[in-house]
PDB file of N, CA and C in Angstrom:
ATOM      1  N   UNK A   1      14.980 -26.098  -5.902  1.00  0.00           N
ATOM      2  CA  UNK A   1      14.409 -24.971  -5.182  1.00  0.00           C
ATOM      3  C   UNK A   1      14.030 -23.872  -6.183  1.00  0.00           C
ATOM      4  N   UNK A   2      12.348 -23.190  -5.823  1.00  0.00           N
ATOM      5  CA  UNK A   2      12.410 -22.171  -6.389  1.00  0.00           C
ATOM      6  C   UNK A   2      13.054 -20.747  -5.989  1.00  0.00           C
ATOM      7  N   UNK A   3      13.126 -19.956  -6.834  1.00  0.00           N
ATOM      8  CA  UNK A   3      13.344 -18.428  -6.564  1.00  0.00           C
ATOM      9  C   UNK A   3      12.367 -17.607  -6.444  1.00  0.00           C
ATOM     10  N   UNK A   4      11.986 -16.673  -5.733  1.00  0.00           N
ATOM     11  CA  UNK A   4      11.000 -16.096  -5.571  1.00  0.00           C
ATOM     12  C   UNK A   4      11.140 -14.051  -4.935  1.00  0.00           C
ATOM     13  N   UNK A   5      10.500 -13.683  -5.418  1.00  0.00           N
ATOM     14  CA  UNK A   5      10.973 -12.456  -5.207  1.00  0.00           C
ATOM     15  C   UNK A   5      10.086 -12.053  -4.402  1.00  0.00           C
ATOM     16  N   UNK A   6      10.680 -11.294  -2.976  1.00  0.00           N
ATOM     17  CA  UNK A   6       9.603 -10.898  -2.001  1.00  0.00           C
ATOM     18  C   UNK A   6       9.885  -9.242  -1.738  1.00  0.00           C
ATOM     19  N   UNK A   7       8.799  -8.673  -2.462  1.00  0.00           N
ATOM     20  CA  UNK A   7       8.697  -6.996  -2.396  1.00  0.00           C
ATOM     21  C   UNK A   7       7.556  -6.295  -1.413  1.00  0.00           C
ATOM     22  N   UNK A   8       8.745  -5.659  -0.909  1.00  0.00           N
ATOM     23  CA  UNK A   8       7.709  -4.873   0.454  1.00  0.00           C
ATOM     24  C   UNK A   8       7.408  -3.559  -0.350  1.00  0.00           C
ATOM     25  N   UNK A   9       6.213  -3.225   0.154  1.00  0.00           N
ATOM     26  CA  UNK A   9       5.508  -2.240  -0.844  1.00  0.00           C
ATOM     27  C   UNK A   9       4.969  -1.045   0.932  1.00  0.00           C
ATOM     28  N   UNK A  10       4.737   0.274   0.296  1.00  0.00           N
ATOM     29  CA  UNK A  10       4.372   1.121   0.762  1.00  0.00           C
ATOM     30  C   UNK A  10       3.969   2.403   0.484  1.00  0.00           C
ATOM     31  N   UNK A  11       3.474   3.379   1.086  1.00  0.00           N
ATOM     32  CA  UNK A  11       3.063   4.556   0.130  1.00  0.00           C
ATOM     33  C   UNK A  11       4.105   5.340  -0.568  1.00  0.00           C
ATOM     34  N   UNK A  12       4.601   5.648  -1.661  1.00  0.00           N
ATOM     35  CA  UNK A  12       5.103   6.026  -2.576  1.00  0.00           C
ATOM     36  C   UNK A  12       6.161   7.401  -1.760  1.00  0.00           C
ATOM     37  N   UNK A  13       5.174   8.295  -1.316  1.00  0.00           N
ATOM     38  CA  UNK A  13       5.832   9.464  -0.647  1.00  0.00           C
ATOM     39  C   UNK A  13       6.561   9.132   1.145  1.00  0.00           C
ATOM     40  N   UNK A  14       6.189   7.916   1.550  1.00  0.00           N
ATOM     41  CA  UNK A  14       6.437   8.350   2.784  1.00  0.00           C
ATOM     42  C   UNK A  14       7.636   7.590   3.405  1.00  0.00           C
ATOM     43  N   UNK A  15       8.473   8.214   4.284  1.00  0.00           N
ATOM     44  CA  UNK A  15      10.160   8.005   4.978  1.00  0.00           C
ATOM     45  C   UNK A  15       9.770   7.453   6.210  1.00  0.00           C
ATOM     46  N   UNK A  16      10.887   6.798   6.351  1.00  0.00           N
ATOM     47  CA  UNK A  16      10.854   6.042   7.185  1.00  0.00           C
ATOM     48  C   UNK A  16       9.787   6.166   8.724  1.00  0.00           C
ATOM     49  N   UNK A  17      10.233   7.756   9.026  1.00  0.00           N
ATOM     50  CA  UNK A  17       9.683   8.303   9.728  1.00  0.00           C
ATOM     51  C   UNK A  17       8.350   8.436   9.897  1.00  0.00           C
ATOM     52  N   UNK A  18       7.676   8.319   8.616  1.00  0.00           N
ATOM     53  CA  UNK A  18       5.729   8.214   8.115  1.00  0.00           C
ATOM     54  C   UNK A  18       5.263   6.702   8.624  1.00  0.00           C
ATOM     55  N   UNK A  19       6.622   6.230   8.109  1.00  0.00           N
ATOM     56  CA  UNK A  19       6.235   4.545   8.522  1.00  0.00           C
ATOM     57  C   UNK A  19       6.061   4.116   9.864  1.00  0.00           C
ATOM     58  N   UNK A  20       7.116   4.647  10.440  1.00  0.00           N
ATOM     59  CA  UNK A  20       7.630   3.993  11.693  1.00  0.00           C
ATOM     60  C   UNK A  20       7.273   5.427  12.689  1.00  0.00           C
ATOM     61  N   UNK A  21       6.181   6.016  13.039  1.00  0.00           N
ATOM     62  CA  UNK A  21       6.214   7.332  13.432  1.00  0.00           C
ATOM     63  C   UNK A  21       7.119   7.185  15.350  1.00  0.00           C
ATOM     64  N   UNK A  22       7.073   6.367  16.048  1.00  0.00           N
ATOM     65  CA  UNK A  22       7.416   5.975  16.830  1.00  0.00           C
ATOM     66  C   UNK A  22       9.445   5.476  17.074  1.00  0.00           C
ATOM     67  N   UNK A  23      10.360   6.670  17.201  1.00  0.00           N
ATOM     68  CA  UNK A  23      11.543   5.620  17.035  1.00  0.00           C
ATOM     69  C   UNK A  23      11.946   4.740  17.811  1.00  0.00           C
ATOM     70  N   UNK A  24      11.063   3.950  19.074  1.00  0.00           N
ATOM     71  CA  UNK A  24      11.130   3.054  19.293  1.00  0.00           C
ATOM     72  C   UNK A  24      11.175   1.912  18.620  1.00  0.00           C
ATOM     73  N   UNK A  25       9.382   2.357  18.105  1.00  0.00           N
ATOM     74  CA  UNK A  25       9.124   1.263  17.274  1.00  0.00           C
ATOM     75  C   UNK A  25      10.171   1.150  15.652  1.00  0.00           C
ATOM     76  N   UNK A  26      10.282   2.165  14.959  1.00  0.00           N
ATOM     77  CA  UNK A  26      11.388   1.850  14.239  1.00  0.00           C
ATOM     78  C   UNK A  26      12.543   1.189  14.080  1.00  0.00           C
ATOM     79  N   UNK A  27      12.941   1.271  15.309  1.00  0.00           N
ATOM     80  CA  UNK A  27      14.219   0.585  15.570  1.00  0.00           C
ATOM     81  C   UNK A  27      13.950  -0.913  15.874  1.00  0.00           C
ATOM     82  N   UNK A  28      12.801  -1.268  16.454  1.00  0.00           N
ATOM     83  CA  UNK A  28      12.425  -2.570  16.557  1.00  0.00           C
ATOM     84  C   UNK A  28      12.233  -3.234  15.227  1.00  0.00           C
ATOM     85  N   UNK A  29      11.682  -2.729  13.672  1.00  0.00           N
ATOM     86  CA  UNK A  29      11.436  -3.090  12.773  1.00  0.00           C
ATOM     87  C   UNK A  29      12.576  -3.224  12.165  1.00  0.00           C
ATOM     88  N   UNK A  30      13.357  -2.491  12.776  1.00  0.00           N
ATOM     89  CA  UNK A  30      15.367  -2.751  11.822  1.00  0.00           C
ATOM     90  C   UNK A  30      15.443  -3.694  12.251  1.00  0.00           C
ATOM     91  N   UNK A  31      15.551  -4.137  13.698  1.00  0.00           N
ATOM     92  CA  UNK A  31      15.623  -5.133  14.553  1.00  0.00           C
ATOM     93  C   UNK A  31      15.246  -6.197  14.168  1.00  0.00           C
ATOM     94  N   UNK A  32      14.291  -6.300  13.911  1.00  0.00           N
ATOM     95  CA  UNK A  32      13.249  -7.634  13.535  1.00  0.00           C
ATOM     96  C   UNK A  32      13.715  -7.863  12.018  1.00  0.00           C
ATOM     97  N   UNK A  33      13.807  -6.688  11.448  1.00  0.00           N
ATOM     98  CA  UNK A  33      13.803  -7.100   9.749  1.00  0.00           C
ATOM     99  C   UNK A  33      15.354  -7.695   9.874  1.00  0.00           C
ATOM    100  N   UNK A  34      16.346  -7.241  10.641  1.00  0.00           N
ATOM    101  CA  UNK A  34      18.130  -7.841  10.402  1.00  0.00           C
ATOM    102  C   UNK A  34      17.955  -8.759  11.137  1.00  0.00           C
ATOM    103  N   UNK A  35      17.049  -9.763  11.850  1.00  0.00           N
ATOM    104  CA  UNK A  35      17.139 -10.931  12.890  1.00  0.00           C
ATOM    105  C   UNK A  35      16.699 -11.916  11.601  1.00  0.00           C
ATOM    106  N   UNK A  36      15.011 -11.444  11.068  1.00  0.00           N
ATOM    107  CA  UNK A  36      14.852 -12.518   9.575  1.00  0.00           C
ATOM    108  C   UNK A  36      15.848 -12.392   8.616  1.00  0.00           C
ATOM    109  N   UNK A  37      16.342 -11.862   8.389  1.00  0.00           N
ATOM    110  CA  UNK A  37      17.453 -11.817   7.319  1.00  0.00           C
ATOM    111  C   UNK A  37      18.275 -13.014   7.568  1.00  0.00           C
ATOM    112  N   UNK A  38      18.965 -12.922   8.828  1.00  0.00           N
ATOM    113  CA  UNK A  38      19.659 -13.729   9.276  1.00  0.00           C
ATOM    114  C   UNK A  38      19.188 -15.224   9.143  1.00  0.00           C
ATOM    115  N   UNK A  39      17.562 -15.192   9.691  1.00  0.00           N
ATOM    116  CA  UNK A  39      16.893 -16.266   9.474  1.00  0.00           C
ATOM    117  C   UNK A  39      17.227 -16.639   8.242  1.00  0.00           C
ATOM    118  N   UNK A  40      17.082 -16.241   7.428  1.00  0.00           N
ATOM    119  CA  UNK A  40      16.941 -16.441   5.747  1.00  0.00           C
ATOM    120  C   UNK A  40      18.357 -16.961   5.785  1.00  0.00           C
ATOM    121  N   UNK A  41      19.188 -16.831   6.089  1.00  0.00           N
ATOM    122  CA  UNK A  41      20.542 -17.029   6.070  1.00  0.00           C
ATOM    123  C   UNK A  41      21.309 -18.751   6.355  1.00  0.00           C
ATOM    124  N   UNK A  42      20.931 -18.468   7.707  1.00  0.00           N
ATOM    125  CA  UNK A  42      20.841 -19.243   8.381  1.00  0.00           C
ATOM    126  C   UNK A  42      20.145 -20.987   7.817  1.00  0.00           C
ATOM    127  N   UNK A  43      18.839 -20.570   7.353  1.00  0.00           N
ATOM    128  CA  UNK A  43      17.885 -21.679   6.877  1.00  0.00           C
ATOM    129  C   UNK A  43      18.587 -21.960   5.401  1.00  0.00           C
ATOM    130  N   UNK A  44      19.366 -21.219   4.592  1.00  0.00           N
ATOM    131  CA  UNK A  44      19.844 -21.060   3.262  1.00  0.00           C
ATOM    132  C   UNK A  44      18.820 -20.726   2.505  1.00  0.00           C
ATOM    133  N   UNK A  45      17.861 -20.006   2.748  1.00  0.00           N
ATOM    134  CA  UNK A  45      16.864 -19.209   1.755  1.00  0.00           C
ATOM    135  C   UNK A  45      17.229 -18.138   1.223  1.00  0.00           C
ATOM    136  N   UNK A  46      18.467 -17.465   1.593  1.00  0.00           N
ATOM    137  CA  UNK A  46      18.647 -16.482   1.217  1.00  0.00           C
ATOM    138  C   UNK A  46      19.033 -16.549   0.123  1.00  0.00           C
ATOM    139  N   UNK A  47      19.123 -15.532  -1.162  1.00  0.00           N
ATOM    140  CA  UNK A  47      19.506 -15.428  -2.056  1.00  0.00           C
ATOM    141  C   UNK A  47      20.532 -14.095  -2.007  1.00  0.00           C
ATOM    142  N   UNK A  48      19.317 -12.807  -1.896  1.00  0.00           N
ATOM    143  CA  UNK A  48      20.111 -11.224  -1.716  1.00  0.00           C
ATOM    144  C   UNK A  48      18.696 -10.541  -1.232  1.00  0.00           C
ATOM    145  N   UNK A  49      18.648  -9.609  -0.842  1.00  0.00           N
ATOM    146  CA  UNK A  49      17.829  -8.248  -0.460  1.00  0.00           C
ATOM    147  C   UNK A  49      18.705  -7.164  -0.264  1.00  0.00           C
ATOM    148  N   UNK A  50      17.724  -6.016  -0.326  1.00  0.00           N
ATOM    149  CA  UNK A  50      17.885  -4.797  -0.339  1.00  0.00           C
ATOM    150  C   UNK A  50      16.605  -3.772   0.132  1.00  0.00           C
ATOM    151  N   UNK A  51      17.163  -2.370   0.529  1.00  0.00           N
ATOM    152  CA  UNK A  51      16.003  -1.978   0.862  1.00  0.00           C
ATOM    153  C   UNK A  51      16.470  -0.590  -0.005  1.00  0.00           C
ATOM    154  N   UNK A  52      15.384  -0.305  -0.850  1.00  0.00           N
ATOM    155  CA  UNK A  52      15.661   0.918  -2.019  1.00  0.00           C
ATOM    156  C   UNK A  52      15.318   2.634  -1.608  1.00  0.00           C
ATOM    157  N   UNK A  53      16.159   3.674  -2.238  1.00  0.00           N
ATOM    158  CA  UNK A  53      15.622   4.627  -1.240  1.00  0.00           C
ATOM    159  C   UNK A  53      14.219   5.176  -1.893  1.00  0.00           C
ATOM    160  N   UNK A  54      14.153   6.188  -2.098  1.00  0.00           N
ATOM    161  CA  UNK A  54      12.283   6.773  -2.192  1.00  0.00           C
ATOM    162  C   UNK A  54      12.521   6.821  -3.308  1.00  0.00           C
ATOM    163  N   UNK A  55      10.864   6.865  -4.125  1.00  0.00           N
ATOM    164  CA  UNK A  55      10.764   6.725  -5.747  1.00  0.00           C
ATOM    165  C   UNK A  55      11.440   7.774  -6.447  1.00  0.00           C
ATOM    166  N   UNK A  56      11.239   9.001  -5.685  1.00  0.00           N
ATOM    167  CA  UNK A  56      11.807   9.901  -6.419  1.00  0.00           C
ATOM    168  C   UNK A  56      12.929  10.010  -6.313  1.00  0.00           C
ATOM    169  N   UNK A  57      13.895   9.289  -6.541  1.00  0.00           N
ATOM    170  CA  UNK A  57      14.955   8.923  -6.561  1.00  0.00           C
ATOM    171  C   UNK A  57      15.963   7.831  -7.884  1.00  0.00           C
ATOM    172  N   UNK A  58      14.419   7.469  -8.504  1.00  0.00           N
ATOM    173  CA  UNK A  58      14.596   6.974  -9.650  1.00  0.00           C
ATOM    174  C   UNK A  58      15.053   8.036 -10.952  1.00  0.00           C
ATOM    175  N   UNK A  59      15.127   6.723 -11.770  1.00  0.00           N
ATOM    176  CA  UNK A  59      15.706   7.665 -13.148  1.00  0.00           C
ATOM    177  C   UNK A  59      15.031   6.185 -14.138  1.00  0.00           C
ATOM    178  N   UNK A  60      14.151   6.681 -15.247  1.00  0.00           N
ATOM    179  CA  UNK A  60      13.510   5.652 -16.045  1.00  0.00           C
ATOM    180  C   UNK A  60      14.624   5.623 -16.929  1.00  0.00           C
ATOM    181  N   UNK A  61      15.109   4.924 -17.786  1.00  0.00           N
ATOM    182  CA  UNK A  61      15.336   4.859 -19.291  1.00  0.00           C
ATOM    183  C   UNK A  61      14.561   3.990 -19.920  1.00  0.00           C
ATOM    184  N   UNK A  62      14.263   4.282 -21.307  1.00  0.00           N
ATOM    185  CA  UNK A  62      13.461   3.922 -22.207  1.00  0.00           C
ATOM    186  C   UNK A  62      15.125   3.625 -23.246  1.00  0.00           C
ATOM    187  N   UNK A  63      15.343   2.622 -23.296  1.00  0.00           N
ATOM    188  CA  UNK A  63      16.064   2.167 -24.502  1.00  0.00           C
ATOM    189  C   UNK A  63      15.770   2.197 -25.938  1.00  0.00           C
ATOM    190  N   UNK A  64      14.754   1.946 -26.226  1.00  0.00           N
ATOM    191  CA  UNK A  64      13.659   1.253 -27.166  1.00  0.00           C
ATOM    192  C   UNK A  64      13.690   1.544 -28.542  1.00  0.00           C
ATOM    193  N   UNK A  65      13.838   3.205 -28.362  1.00  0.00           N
ATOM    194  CA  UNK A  65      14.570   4.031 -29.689  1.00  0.00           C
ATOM    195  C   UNK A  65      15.934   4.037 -30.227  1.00  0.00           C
ATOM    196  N   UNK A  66      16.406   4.577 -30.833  1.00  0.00           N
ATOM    197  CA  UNK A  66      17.718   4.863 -31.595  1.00  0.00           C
ATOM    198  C   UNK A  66      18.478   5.489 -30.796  1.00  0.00           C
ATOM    199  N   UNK A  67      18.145   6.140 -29.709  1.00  0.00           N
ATOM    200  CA  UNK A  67      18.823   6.663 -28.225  1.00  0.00           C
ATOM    201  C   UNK A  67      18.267   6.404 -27.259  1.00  0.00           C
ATOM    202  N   UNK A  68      19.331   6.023 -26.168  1.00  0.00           N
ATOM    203  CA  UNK A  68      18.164   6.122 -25.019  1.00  0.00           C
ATOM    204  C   UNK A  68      17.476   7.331 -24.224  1.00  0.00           C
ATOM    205  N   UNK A  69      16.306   7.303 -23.981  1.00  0.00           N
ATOM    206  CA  UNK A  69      15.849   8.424 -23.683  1.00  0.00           C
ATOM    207  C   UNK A  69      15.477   8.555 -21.777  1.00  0.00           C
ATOM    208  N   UNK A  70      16.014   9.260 -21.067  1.00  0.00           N
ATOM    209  CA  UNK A  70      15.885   8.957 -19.530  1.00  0.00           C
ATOM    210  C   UNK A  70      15.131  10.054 -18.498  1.00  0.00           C
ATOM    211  N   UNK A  71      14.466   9.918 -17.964  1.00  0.00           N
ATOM    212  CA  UNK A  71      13.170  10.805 -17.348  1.00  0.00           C
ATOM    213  C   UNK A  71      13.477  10.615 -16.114  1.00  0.00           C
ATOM    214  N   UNK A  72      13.598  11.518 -14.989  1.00  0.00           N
ATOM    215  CA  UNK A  72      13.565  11.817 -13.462  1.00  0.00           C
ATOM    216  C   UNK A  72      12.430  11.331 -13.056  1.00  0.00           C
ATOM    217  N   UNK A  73      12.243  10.410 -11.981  1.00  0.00           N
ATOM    218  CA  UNK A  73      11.294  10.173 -10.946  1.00  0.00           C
ATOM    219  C   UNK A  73      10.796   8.294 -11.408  1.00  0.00           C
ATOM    220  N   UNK A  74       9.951   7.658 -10.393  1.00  0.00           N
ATOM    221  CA  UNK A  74       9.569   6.600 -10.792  1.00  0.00           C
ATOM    222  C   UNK A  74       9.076   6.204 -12.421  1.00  0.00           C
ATOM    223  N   UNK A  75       8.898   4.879 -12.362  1.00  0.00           N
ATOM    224  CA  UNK A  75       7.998   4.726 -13.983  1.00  0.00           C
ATOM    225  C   UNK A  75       6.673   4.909 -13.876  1.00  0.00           C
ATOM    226  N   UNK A  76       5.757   4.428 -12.080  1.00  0.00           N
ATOM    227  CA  UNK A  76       4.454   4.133 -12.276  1.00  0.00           C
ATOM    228  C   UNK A  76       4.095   5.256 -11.436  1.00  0.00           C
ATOM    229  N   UNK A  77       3.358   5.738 -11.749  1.00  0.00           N
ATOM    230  CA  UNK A  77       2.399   6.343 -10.905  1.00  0.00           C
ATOM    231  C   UNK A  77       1.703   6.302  -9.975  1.00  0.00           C
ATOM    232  N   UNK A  78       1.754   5.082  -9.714  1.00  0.00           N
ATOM    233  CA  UNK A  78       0.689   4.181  -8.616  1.00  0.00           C
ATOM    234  C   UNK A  78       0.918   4.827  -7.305  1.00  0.00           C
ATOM    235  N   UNK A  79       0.008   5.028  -5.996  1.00  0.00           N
ATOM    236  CA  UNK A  79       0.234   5.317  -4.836  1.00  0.00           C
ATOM    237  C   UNK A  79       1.160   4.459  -3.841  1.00  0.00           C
ATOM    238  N   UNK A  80       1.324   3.103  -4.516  1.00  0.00           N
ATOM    239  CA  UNK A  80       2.190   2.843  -3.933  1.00  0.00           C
ATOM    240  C   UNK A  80       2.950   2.021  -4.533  1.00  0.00           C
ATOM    241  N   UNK A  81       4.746   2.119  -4.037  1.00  0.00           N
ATOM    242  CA  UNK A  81       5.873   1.782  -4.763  1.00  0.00           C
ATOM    243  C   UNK A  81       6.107   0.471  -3.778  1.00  0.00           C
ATOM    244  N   UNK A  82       7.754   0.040  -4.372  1.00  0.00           N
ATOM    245  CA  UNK A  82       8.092  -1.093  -3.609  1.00  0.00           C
ATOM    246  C   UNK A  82       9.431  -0.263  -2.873  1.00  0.00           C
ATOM    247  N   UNK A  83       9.290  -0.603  -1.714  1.00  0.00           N
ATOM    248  CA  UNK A  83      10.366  -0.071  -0.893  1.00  0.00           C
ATOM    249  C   UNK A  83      11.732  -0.895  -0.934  1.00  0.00           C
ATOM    250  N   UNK A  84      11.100  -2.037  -0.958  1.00  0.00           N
ATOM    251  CA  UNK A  84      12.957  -3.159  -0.368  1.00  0.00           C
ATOM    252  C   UNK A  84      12.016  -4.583  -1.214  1.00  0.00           C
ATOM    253  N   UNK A  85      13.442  -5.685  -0.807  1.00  0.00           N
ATOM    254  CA  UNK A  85      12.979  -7.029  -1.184  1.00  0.00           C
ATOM    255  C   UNK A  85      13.976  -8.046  -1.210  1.00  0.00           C
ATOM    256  N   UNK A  86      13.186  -9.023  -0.941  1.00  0.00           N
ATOM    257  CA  UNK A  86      14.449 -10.079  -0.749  1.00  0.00           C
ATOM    258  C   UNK A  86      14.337 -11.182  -2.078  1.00  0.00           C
ATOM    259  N   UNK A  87      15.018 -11.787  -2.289  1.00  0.00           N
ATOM    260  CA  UNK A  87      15.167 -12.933  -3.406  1.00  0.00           C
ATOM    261  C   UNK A  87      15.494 -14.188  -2.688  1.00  0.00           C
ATOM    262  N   UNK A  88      14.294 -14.990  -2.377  1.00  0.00           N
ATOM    263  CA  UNK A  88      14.903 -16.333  -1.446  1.00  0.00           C
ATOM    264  C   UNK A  88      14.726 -16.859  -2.779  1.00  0.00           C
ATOM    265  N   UNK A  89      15.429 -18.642  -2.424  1.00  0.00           N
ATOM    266  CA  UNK A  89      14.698 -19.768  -2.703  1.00  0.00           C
ATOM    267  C   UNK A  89      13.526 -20.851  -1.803  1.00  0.00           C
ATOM    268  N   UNK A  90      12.548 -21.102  -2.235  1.00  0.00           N
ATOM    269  CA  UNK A  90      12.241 -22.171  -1.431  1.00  0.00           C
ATOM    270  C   UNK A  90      11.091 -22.946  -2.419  1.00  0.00           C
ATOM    271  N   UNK A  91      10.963 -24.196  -1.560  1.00  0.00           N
ATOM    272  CA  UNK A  91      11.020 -25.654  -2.193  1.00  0.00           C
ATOM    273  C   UNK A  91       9.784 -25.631  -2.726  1.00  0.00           C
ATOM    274  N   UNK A  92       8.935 -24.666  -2.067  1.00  0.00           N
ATOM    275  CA  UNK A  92       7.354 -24.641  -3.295  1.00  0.00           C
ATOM    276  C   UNK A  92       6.731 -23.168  -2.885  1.00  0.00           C
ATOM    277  N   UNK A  93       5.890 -22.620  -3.252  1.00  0.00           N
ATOM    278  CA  UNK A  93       4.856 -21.617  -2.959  1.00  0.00           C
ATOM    279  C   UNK A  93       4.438 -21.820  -1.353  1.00  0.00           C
ATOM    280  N   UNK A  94       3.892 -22.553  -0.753  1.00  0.00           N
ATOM    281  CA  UNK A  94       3.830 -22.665   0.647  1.00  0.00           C
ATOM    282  C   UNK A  94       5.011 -22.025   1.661  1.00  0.00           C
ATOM    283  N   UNK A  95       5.752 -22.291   0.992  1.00  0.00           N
ATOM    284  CA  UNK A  95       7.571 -21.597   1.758  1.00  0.00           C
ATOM    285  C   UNK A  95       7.726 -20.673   1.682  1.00  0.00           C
ATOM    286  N   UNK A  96       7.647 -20.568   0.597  1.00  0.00           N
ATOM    287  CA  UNK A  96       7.382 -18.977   0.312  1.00  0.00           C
ATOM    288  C   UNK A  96       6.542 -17.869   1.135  1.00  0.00           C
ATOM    289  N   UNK A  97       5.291 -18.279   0.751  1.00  0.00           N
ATOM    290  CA  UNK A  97       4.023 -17.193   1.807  1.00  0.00           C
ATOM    291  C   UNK A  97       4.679 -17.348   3.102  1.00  0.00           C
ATOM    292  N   UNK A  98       4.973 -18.826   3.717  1.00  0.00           N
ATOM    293  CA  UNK A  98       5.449 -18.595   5.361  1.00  0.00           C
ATOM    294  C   UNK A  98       6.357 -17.796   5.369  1.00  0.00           C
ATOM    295  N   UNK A  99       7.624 -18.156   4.543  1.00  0.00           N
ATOM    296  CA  UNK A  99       8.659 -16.957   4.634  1.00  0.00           C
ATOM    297  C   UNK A  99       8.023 -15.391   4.673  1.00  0.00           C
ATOM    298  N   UNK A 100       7.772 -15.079   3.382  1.00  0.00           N
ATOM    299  CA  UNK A 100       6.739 -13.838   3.042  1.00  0.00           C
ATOM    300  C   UNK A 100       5.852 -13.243   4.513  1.00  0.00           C
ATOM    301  N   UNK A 101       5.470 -14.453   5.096  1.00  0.00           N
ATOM    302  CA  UNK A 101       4.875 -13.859   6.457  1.00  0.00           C
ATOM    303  C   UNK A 101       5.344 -12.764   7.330  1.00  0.00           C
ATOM    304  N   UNK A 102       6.758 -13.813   7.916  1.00  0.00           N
ATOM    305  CA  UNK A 102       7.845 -13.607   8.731  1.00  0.00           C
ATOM    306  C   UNK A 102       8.178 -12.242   8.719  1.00  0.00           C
ATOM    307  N   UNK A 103       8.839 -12.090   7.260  1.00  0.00           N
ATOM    308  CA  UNK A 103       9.403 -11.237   6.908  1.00  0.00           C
ATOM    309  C   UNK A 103       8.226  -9.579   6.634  1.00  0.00           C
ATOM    310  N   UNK A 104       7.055 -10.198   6.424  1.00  0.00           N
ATOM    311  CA  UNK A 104       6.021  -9.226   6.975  1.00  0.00           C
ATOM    312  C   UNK A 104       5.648  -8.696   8.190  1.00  0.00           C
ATOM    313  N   UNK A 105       5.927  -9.524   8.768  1.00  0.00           N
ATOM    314  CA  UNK A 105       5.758  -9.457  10.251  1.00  0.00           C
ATOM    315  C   UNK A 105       7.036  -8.487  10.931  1.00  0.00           C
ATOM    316  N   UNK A 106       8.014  -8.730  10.368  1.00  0.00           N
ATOM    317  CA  UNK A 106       9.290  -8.352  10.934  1.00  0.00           C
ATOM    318  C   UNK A 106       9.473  -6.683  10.187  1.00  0.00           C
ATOM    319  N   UNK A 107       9.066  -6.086   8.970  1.00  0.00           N
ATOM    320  CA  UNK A 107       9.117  -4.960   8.603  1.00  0.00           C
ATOM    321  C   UNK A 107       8.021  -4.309   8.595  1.00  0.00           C
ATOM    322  N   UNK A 108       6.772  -5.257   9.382  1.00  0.00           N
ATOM    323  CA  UNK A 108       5.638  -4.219   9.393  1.00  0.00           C
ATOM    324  C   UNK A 108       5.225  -3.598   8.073  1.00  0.00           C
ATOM    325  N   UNK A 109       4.930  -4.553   7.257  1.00  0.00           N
ATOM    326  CA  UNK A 109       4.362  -3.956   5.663  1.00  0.00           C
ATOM    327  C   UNK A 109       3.955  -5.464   5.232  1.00  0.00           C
ATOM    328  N   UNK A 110       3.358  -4.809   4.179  1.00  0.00           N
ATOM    329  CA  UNK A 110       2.875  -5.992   2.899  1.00  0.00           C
ATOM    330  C   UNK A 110       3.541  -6.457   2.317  1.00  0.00           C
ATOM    331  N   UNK A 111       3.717  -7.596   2.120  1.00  0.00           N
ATOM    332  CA  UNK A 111       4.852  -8.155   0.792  1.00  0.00           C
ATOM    333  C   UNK A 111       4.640  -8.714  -0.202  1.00  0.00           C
ATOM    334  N   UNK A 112       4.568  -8.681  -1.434  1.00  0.00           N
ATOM    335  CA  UNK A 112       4.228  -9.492  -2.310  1.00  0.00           C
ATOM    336  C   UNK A 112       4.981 -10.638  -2.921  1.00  0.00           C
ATOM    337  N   UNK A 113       4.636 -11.782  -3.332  1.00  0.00           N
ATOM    338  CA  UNK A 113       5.497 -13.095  -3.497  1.00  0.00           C
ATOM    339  C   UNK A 113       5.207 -13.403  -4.583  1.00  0.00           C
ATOM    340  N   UNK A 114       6.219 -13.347  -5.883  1.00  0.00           N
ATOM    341  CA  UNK A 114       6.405 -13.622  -6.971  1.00  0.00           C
ATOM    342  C   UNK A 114       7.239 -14.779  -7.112  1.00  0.00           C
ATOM    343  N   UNK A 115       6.987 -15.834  -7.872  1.00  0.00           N
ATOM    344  CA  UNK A 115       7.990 -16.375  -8.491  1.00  0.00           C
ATOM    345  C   UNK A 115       8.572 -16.277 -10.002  1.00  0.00           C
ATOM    346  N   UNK A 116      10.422 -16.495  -9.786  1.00  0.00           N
ATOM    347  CA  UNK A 116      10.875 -16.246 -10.834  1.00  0.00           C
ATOM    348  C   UNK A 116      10.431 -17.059 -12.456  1.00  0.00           C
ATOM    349  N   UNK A 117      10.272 -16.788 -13.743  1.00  0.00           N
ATOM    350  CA  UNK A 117      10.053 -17.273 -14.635  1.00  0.00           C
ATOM    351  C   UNK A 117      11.290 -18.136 -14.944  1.00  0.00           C
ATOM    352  N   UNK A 118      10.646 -19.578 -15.312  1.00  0.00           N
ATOM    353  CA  UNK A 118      11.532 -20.344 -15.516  1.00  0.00           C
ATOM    354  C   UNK A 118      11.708 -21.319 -14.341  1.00  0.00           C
ATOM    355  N   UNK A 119      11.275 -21.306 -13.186  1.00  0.00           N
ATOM    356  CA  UNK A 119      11.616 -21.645 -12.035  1.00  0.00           C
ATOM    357  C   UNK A 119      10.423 -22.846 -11.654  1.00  0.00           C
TER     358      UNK A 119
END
């Protein structure tokens, strides 16, 4: 089995609340996202996930020098960050995207599907 890393991505600045403006609907996307989890579980795809809090919440270090040197806020600049992500395994790239679907479907965002190097 491969490993594959599945990152939900979204706009950089915005809480839960930007996302989910509805707390109905919010609560349905917890809902849905802790039912696939389970799925993942269940099927043994799971590996681990997490869901991370806002970028600015980061802290970079740069090792690279003779000290490490560490800067407040994300590394990229980009408009949009990765919010959460799961680490399944599955048996090829096809498993993956379906999984990747699901689990799109269930948090209402984009996900991107990487596989691990080496794998």
């Amino acid at each position: 089995m491969t490993q594959y890393l599945l990152s939900v991505w979204h706009d950089r600045d915005a809480t839960p609340e930007d996302i989910y403006p509805d707390p109905a609907e919010r609560e349905a996307a917890y809902a849905a996202t802790g039912a696939f989890n389970e799925e993942l579980r269940t099927s043994g795809n799971w590996v681990f996930a997490g869901g991370l809090h806002s970028p600015n919440t980061a802290t970079v270090v740069d090792g690279t020098g003779n000290e490490p040197v560490t800067t407040d806020g994300p590394y990229s600049e980009a408009k949009e960050q990765m919010g959460g992500f799961w680490v399944i395994e599955a048996a090829d790239l096809d498993e993956a995207l379906a999984l990747a679907a699901r689990g799109s479907k269930a948090c209402r965002g984009r996900v991107e599907v990487r596989p691990f190097q080496g794998e």
